[in-house]
Structures are given as C-alpha cells and as structure tokens.
Protein backbone atom coordinates (compact mmCIF):
# COMPACT_ATOMS: atom_id res chain seq x y z
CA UNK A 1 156.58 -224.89 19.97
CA UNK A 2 159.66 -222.25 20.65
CA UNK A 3 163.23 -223.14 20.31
CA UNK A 4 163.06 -223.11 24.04
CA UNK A 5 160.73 -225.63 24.65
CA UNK A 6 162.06 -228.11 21.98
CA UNK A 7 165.43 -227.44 23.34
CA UNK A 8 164.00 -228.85 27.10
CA UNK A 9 161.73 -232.09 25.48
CA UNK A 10 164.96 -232.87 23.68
CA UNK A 11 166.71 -232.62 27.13
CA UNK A 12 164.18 -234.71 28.88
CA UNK A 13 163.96 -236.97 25.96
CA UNK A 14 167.95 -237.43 26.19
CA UNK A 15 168.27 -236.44 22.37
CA UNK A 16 166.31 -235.87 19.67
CA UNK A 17 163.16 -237.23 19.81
CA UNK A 18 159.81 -236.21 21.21
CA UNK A 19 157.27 -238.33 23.24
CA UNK A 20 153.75 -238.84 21.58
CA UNK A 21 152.16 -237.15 24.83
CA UNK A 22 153.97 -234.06 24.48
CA UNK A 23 153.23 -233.89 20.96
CA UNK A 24 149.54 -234.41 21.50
CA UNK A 25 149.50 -231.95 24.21
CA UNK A 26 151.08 -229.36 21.67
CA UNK A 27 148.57 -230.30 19.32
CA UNK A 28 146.39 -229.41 21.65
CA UNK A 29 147.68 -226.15 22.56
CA UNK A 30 147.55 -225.37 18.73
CA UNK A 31 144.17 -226.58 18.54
CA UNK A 32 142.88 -224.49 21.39
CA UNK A 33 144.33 -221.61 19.66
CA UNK A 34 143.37 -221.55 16.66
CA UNK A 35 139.42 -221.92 17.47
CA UNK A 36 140.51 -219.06 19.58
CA UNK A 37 141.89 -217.18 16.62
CA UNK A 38 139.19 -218.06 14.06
CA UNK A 39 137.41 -214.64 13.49
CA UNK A 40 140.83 -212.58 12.98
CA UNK A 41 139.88 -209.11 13.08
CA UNK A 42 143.13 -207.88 11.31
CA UNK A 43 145.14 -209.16 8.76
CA UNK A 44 148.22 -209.61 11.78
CA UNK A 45 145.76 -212.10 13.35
CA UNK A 46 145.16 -213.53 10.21
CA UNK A 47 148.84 -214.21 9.65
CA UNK A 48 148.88 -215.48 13.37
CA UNK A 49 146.25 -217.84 12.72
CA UNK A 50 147.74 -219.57 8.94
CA UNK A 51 151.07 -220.16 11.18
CA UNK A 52 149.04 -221.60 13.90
CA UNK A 53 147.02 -223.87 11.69
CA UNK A 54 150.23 -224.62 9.88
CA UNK A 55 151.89 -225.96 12.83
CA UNK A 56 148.98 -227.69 14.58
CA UNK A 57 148.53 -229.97 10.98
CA UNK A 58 152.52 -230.76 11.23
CA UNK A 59 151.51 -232.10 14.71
CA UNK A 60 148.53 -233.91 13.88
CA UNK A 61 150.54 -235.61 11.06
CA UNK A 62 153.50 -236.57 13.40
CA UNK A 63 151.08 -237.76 16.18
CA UNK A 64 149.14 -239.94 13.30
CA UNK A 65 152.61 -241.32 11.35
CA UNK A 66 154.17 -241.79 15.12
CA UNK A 67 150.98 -243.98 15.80
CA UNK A 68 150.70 -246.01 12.78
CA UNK A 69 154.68 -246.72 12.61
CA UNK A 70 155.26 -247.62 16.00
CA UNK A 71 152.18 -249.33 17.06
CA UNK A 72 152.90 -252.40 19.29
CA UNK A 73 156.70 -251.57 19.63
CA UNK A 74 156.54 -250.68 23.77
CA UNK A 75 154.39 -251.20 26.49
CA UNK A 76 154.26 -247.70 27.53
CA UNK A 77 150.65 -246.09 26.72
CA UNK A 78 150.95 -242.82 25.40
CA UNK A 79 147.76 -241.81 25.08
C-alpha cells in the first residue's frame, strides 16, 4: 500500500496496527494485480510485477502469522 493509505488505516486503527480485513483486502488488490501483470511485455512491467509479487507474499505472510497468533483472542470475525 502507499504511505498514504497506511498513514489513514493507522488513523482508523488509532495507532499502529492494521486490521486482518484490510490486510486481506490488500492482499487482494496485490493478487488481482499481479495475474493482471503476468505476461510483462517490457522489462518496466517486469520490475512492476517482482515488486507486486514481493508485496502481495509480505501480506499473505502477515494475514497467515496474524491468524495463527491471535486465533481465539476476540470475538470479532475478521474474515
């Protein structure tokens, strides 16, 4: 995500910490691009697409840590 955005979840959040549904919907975001990106026709898409897939493992890894760590510890459903 941009400095922007991270700068309004930590707002909403009231400091800094991110909900599981945002980061899923990022991951999501990611996701979507990067099956959009996956024939790069020139070696700036190609870049595009290893930052992309970079950043949509970081969030599958904090979505799958966030899970197995706090499991059971609110009553709030995520996702």
């Amino acid at each position: 995500m941009t400095n922007e955005e991270a700068i309004d979840e930590v707002n909403k959040q009231w400091g800094e910490y991110i909900s599981i549904t945002h980061l899923k919907e990022t991951y999501d975001r990611l996701f979507h691009m990067c099956n959009e990106l996956e024939q790069p026709s020139d070696e700036e898409e190609a870049e595009e697409l290893d930052k992309t897939r970079t950043m949509c493992i970081k969030a599958f890894l904090l979505i799958l840590v966030g899970l197995t760590i706090f499991t059971n510890k609110t009553a709030k459903t995520f996702i």
